[in-house]
PDB file of N, CA and C in Angstrom:
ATOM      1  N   UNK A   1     -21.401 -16.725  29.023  1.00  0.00           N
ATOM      2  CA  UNK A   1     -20.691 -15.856  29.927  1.00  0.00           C
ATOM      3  C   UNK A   1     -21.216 -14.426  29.729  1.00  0.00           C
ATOM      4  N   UNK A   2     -21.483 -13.617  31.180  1.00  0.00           N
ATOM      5  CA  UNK A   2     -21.802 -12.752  31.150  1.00  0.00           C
ATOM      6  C   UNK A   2     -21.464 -11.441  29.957  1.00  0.00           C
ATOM      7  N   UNK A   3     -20.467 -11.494  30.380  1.00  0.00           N
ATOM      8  CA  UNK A   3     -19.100 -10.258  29.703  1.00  0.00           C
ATOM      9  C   UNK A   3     -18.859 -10.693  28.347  1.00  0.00           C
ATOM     10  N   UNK A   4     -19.258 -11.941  28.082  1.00  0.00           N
ATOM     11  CA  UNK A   4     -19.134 -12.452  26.408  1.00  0.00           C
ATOM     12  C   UNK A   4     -20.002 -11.433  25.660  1.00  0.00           C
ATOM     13  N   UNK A   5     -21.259 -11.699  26.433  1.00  0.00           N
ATOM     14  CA  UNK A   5     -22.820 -11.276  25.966  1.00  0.00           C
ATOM     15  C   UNK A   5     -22.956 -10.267  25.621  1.00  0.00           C
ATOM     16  N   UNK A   6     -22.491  -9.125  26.958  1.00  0.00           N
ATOM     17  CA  UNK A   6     -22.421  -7.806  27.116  1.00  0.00           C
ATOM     18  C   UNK A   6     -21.238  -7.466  25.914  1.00  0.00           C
ATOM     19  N   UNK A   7     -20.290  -7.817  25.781  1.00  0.00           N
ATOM     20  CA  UNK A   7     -19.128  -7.582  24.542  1.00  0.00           C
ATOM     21  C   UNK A   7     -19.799  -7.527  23.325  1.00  0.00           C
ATOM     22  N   UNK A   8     -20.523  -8.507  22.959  1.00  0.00           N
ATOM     23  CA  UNK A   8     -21.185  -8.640  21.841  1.00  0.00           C
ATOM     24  C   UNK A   8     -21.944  -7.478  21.204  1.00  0.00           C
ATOM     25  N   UNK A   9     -23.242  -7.235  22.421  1.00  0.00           N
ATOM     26  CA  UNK A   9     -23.912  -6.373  22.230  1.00  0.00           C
ATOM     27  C   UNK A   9     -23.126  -4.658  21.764  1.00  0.00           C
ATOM     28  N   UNK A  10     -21.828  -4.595  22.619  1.00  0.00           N
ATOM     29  CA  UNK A  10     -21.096  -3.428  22.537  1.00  0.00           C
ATOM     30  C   UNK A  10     -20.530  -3.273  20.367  1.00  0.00           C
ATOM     31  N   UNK A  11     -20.114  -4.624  20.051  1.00  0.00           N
ATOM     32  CA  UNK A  11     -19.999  -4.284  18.931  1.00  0.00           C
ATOM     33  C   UNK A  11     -20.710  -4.136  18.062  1.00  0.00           C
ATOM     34  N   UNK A  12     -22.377  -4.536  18.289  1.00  0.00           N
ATOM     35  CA  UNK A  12     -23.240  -4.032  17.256  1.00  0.00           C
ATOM     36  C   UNK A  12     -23.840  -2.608  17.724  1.00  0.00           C
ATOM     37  N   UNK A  13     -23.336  -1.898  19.131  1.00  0.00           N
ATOM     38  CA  UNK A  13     -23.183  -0.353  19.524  1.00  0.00           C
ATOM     39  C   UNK A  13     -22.280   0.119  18.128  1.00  0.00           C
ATOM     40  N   UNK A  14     -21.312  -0.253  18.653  1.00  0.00           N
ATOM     41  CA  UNK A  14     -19.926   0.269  17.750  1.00  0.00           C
ATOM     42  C   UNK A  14     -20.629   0.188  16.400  1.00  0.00           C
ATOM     43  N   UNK A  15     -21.080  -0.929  15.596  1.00  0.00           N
ATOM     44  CA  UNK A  15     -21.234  -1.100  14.539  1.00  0.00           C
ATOM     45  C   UNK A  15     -22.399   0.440  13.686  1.00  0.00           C
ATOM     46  N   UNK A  16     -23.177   0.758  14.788  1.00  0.00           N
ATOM     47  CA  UNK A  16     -24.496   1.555  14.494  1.00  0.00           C
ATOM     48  C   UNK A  16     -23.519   3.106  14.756  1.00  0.00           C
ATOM     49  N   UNK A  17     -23.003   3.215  15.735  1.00  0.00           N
ATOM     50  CA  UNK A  17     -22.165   4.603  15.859  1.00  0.00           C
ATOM     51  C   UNK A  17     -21.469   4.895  15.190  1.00  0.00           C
ATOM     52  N   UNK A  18     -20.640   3.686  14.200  1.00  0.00           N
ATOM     53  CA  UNK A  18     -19.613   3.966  12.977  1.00  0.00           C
ATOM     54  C   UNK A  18     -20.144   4.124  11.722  1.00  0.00           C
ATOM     55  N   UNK A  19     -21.441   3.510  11.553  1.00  0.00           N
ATOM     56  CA  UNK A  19     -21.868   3.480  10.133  1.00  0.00           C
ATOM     57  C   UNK A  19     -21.945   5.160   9.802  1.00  0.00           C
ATOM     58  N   UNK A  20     -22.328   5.790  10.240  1.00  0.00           N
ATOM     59  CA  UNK A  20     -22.563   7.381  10.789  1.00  0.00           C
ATOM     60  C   UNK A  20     -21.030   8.259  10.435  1.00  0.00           C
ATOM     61  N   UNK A  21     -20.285   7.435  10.752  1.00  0.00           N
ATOM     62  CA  UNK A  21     -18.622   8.289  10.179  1.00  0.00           C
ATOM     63  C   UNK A  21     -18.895   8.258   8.794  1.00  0.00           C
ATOM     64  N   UNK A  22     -17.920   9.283   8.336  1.00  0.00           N
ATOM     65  CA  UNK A  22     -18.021   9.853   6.911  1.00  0.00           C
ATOM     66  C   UNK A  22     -17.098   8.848   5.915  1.00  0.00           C
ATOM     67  N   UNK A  23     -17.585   8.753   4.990  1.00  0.00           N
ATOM     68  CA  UNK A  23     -16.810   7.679   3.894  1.00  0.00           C
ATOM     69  C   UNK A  23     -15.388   8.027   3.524  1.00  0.00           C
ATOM     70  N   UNK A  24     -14.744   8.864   4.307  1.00  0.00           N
ATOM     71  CA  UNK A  24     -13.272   8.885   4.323  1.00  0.00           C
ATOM     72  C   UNK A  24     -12.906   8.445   5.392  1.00  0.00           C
ATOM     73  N   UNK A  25     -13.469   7.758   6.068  1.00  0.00           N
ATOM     74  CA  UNK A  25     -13.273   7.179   7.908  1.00  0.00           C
ATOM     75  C   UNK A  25     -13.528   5.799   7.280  1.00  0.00           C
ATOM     76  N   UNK A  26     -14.041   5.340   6.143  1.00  0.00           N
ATOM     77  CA  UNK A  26     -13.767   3.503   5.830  1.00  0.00           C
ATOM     78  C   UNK A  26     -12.542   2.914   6.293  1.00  0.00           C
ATOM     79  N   UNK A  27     -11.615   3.501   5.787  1.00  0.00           N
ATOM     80  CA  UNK A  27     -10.523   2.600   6.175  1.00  0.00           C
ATOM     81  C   UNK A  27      -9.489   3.200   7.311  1.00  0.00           C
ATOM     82  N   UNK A  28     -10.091   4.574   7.903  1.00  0.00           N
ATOM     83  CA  UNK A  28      -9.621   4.863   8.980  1.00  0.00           C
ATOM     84  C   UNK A  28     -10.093   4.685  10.725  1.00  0.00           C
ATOM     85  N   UNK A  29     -10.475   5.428  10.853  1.00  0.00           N
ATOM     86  CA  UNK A  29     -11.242   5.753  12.149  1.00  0.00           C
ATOM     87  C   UNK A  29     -12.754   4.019  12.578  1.00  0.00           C
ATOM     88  N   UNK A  30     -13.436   4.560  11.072  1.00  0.00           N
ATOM     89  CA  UNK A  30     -14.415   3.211  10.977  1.00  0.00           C
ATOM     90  C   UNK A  30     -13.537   1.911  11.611  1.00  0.00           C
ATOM     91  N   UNK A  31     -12.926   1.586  10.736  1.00  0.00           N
ATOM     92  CA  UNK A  31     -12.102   0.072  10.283  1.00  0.00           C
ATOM     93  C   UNK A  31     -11.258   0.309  11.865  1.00  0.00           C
ATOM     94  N   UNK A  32     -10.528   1.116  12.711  1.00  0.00           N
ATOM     95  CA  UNK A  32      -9.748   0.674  13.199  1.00  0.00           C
ATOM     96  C   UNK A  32     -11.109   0.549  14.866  1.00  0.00           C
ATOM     97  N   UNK A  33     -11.806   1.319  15.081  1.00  0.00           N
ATOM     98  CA  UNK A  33     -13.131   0.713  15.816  1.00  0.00           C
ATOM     99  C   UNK A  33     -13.608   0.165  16.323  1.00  0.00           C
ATOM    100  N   UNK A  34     -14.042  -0.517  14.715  1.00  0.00           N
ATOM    101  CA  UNK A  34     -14.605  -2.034  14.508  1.00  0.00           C
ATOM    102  C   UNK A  34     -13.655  -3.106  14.791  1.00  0.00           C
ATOM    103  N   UNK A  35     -12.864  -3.363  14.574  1.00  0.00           N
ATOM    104  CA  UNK A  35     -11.949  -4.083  14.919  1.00  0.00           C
ATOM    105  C   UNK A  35     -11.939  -4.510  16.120  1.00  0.00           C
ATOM    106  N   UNK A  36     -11.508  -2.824  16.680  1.00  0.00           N
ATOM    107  CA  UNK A  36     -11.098  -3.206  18.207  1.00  0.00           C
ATOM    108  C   UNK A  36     -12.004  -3.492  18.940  1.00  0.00           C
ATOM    109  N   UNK A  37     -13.561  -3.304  18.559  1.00  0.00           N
ATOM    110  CA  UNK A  37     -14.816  -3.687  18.699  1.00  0.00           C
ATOM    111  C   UNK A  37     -14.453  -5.351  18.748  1.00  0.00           C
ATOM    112  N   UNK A  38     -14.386  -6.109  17.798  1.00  0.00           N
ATOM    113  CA  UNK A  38     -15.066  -7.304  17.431  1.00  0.00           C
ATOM    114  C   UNK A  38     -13.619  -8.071  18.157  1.00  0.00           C
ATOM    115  N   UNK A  39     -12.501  -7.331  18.531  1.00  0.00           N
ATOM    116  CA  UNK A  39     -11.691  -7.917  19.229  1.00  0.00           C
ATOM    117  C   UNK A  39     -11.821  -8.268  20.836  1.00  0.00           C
ATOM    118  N   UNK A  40     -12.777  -7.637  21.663  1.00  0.00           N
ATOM    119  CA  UNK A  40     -12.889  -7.705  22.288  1.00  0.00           C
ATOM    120  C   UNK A  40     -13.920  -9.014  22.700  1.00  0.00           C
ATOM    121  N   UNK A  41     -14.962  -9.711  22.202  1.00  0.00           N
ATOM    122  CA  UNK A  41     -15.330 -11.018  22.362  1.00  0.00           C
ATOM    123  C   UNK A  41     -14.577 -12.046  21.742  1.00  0.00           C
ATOM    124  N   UNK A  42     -13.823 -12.053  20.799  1.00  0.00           N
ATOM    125  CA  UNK A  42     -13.480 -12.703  20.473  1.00  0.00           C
ATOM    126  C   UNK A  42     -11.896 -13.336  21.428  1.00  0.00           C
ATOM    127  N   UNK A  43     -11.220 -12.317  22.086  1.00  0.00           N
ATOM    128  CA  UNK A  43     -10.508 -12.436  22.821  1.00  0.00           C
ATOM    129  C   UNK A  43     -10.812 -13.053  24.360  1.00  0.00           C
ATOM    130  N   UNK A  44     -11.875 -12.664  24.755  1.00  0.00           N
ATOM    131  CA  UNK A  44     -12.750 -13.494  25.893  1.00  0.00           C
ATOM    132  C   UNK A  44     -13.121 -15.082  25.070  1.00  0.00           C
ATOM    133  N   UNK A  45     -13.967 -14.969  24.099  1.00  0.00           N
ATOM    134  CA  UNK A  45     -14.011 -16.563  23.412  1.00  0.00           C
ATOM    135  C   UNK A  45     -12.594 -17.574  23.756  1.00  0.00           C
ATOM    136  N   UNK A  46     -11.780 -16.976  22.927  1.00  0.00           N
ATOM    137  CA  UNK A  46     -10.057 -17.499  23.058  1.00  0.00           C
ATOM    138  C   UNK A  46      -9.743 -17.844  24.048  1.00  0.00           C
ATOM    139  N   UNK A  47      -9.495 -16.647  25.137  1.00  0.00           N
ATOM    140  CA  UNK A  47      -8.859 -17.014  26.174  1.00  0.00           C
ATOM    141  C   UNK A  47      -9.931 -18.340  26.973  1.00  0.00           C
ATOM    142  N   UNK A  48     -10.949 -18.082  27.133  1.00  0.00           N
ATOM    143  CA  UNK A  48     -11.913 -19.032  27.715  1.00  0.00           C
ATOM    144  C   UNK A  48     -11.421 -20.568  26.638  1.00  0.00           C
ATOM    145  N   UNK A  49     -11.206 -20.881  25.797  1.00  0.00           N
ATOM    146  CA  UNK A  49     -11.181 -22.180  25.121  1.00  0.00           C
ATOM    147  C   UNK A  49      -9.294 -22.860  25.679  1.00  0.00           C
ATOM    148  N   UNK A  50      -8.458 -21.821  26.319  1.00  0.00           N
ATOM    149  CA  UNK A  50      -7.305 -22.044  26.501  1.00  0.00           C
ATOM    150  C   UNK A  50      -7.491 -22.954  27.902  1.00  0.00           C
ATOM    151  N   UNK A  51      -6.061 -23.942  27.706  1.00  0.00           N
ATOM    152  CA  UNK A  51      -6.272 -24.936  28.845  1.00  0.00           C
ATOM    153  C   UNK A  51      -5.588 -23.939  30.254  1.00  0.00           C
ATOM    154  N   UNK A  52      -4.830 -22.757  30.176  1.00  0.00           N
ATOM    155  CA  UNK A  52      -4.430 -22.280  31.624  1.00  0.00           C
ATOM    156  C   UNK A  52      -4.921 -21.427  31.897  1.00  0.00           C
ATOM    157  N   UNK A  53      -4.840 -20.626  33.124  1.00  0.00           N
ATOM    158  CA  UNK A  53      -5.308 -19.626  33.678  1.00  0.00           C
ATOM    159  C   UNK A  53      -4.809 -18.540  33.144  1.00  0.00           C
ATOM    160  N   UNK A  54      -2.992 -18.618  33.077  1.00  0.00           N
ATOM    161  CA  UNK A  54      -2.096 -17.386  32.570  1.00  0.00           C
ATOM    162  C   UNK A  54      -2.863 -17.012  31.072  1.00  0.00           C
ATOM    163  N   UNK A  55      -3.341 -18.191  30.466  1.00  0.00           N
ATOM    164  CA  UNK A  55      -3.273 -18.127  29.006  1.00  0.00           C
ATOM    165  C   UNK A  55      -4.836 -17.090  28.711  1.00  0.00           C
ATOM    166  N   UNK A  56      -5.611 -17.365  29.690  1.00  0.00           N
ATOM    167  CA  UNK A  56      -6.740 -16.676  29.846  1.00  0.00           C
ATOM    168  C   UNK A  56      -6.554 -15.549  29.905  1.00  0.00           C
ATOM    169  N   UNK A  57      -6.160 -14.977  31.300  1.00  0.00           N
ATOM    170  CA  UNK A  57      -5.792 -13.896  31.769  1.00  0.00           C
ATOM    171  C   UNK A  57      -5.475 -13.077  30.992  1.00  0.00           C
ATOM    172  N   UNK A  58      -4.155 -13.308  30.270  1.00  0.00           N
ATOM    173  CA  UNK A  58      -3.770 -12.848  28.648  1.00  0.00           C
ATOM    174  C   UNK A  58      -4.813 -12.779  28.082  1.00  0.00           C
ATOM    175  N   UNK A  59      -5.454 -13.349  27.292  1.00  0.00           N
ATOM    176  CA  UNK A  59      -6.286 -12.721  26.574  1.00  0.00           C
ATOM    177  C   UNK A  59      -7.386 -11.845  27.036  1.00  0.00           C
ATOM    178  N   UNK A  60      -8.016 -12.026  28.278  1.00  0.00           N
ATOM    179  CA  UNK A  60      -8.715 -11.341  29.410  1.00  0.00           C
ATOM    180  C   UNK A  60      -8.222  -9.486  28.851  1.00  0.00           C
ATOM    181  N   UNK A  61      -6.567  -9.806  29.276  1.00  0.00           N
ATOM    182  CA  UNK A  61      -5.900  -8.428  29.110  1.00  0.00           C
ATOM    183  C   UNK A  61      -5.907  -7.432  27.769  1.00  0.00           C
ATOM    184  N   UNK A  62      -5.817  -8.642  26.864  1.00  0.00           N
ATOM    185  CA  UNK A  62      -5.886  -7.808  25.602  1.00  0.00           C
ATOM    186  C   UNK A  62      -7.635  -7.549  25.279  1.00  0.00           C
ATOM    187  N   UNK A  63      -8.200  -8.113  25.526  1.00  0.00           N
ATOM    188  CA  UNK A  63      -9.393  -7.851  25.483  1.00  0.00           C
ATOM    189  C   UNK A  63     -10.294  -6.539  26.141  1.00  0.00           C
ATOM    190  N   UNK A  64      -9.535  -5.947  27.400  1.00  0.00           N
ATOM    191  CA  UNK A  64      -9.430  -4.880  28.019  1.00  0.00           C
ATOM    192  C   UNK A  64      -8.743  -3.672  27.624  1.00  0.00           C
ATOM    193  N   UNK A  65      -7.787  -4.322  26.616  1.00  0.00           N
ATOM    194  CA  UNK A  65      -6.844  -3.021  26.349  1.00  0.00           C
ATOM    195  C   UNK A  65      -7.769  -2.772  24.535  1.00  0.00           C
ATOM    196  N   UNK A  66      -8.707  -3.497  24.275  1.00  0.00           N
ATOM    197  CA  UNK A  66      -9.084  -3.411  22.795  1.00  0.00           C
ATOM    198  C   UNK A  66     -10.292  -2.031  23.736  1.00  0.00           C
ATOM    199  N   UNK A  67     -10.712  -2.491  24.851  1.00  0.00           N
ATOM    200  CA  UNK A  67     -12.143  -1.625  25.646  1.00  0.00           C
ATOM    201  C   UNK A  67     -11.724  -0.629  25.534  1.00  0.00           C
ATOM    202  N   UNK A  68      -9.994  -0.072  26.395  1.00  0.00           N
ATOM    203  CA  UNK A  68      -9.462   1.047  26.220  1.00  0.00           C
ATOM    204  C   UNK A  68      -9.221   1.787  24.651  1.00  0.00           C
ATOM    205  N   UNK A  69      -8.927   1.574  23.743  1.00  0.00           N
ATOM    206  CA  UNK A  69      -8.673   1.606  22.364  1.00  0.00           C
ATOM    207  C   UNK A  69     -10.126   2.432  22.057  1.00  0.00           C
ATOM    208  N   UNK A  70     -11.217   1.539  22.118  1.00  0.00           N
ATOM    209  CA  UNK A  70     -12.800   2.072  22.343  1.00  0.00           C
ATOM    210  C   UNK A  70     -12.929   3.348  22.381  1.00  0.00           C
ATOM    211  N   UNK A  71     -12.754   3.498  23.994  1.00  0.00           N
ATOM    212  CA  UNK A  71     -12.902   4.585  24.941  1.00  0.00           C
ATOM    213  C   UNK A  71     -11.992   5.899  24.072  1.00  0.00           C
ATOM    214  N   UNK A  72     -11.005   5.664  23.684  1.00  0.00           N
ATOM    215  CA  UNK A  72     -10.365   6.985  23.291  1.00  0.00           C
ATOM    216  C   UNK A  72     -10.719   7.126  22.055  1.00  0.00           C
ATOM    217  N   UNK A  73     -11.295   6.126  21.008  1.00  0.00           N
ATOM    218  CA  UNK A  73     -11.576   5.963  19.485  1.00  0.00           C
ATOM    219  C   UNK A  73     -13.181   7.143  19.277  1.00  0.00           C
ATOM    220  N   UNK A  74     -14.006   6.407  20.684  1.00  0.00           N
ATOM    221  CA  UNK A  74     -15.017   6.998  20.533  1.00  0.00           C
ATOM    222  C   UNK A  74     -14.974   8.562  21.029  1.00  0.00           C
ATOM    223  N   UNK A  75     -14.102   9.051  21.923  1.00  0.00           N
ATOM    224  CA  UNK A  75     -14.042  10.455  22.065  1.00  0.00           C
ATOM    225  C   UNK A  75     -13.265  11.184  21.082  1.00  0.00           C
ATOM    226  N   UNK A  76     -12.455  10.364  20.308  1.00  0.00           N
ATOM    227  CA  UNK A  76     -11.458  10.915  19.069  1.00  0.00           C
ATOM    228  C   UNK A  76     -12.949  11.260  18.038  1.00  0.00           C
ATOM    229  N   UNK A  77     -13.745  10.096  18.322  1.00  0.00           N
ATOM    230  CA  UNK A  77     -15.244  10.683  16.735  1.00  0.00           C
ATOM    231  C   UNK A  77     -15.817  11.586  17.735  1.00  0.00           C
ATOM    232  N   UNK A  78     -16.363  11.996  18.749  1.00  0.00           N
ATOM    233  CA  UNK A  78     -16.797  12.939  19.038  1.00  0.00           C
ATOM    234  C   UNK A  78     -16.135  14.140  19.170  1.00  0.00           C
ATOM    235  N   UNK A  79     -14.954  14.325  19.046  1.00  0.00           N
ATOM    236  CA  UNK A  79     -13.909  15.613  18.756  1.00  0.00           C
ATOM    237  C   UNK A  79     -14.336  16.169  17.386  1.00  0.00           C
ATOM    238  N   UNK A  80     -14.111  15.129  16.124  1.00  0.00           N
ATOM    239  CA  UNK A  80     -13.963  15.662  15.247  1.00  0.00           C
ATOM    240  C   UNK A  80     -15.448  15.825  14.238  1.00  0.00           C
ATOM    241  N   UNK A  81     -16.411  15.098  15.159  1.00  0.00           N
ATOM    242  CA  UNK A  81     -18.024  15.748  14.971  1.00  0.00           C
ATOM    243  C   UNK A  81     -18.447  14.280  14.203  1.00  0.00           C
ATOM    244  N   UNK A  82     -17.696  13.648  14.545  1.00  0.00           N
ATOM    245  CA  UNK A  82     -18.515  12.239  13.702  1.00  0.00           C
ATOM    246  C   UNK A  82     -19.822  11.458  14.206  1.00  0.00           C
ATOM    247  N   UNK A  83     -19.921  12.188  15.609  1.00  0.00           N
ATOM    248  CA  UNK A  83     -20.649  11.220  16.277  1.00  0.00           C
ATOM    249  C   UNK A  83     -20.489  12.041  17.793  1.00  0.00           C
ATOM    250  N   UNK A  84     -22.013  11.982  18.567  1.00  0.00           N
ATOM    251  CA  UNK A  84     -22.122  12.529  19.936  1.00  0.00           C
ATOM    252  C   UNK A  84     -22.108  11.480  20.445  1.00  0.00           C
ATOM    253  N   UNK A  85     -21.803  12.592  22.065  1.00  0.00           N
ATOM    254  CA  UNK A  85     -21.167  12.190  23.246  1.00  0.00           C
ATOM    255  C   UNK A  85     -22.658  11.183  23.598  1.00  0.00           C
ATOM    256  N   UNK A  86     -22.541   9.789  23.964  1.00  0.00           N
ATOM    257  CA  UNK A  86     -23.001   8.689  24.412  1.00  0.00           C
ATOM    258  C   UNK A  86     -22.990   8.565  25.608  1.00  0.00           C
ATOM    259  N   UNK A  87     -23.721   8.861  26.462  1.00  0.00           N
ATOM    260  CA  UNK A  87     -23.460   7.960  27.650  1.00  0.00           C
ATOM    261  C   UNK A  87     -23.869   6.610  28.401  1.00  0.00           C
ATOM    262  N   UNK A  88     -25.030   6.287  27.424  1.00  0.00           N
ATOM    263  CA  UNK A  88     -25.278   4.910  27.533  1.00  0.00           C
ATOM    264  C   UNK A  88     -23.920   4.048  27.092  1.00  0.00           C
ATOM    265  N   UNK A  89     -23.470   4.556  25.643  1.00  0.00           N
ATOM    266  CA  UNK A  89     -22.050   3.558  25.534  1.00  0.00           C
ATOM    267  C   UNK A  89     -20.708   3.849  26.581  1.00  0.00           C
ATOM    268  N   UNK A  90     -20.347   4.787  26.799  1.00  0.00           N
ATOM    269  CA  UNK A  90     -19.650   5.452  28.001  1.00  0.00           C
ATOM    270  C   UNK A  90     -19.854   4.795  29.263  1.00  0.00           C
ATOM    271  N   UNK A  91     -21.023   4.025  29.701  1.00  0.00           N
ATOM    272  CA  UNK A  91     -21.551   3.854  30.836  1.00  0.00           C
ATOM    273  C   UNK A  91     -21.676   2.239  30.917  1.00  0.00           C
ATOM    274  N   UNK A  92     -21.806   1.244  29.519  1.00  0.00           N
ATOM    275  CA  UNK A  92     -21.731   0.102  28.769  1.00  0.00           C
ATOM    276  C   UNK A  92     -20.385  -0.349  28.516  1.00  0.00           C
ATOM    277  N   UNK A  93     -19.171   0.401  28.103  1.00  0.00           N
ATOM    278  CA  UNK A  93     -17.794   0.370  28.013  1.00  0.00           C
ATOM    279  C   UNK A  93     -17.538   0.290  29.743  1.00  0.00           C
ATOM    280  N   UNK A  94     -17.923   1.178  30.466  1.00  0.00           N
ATOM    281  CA  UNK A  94     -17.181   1.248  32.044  1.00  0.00           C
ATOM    282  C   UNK A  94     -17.721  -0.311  32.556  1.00  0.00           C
ATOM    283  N   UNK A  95     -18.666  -0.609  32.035  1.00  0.00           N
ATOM    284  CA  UNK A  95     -19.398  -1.744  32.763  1.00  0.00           C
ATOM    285  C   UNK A  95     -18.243  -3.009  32.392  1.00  0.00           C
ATOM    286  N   UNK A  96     -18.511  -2.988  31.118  1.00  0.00           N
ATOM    287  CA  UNK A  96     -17.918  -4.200  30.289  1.00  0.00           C
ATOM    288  C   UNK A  96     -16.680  -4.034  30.895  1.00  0.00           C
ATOM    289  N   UNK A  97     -15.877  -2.997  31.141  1.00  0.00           N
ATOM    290  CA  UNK A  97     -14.463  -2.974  32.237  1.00  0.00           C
ATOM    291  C   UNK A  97     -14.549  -3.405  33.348  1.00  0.00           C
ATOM    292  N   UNK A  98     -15.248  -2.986  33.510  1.00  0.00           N
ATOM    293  CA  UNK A  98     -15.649  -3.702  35.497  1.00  0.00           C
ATOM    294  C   UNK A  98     -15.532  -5.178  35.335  1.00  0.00           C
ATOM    295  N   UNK A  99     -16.453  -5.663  34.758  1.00  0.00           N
ATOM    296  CA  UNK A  99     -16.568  -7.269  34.894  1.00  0.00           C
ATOM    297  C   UNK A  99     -15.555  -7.456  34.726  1.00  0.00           C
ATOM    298  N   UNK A 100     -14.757  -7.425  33.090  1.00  0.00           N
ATOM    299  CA  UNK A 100     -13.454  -7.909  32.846  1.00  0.00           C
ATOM    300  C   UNK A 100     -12.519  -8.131  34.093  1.00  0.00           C
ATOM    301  N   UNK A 101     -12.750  -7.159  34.800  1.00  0.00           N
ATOM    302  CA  UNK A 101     -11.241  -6.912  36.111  1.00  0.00           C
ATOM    303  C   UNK A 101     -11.956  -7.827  36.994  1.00  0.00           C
ATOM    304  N   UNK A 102     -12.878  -7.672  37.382  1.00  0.00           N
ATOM    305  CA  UNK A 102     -13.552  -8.657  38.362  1.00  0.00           C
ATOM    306  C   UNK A 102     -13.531 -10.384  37.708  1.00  0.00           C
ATOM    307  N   UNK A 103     -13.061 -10.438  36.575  1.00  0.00           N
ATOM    308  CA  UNK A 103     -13.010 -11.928  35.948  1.00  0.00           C
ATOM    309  C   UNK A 103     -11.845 -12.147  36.313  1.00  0.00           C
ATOM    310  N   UNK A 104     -10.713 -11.197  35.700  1.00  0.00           N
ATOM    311  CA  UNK A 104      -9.449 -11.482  36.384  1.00  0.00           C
ATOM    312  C   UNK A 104      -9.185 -11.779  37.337  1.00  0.00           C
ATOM    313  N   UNK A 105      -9.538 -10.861  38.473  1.00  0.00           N
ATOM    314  CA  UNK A 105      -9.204 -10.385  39.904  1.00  0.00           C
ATOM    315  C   UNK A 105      -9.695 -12.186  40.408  1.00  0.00           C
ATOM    316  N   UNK A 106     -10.719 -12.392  40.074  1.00  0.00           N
ATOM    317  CA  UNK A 106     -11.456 -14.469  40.592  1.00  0.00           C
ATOM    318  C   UNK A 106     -10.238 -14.880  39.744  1.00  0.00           C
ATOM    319  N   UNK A 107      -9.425 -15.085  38.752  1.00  0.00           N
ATOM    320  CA  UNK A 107      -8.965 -15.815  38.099  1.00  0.00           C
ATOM    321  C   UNK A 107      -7.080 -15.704  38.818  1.00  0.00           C
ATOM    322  N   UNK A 108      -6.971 -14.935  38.940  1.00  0.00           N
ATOM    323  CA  UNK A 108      -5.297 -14.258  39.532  1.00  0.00           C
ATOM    324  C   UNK A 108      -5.709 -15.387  41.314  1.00  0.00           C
ATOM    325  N   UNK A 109      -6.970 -15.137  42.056  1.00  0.00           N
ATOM    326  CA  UNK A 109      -7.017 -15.157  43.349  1.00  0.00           C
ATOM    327  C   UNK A 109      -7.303 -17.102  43.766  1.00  0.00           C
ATOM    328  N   UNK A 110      -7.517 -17.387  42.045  1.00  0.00           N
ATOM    329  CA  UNK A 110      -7.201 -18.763  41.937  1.00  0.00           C
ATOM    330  C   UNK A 110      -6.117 -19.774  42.561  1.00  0.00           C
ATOM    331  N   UNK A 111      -4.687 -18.898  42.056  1.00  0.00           N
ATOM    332  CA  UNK A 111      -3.901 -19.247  42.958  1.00  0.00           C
ATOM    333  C   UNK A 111      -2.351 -20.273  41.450  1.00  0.00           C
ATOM    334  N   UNK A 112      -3.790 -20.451  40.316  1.00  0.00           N
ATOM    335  CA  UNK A 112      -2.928 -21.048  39.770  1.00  0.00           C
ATOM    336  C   UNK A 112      -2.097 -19.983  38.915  1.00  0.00           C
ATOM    337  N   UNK A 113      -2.510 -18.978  38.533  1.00  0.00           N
ATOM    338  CA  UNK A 113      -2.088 -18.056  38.021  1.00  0.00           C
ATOM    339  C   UNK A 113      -0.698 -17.834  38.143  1.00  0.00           C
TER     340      UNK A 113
END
């Protein structure tokens, strides 16, 4: 799956932009990230192995809201100088959103939803 692929690639982004935070960001800023990084395929994996649509969708959602988490994580490290403004990842995050909604939007218009 497209958006699996593209997810993937985003957390070894994340992974290279965090190593770069300062060793008092291990168990802060780093760790909470990464996470929401590696949550985001793994939540597409999930929902895709579930037998319903709703059950998808759900995870579809949280998987979108880990993208959002991203989006404000990575302008929170560029505030406080951990890391510059990206716009390849900025532009890679909007993407990886797009599809997501467009997975939904086919999945809701299913009908079983």
């Amino acid at each position: 799956m497209e958006v699996w692929r593209d997810s993937m690639e985003l957390v070894e982004m994340i992974y290279k932009i965090s190593d770069t935070f300062p060793d008092s960001e291990r168990f802060g800023l780093t760790s909470q990230i990464r996470r929401a990084a590696i949550s985001i395929p793994s939540n597409i994996a999930e929902g895709a192995a579930r037998r319903s649509t709703p059950e998808y969708l759900r995870f579809l959602s949280i998987a979108r809201g880990s993208l959002s988490e991203i989006a404000t994580q990575t302008q929170i490290a560029n505030r406080l100088g951990y890391s510059s403004a990206s716009p390849r990842l900025d532009e890679y995050i909007d993407l990886i959103f797009a599809k997501l909604t467009a997975l939904m939007n086919v999945l809701n218009k299913r009908g079983d939803a």
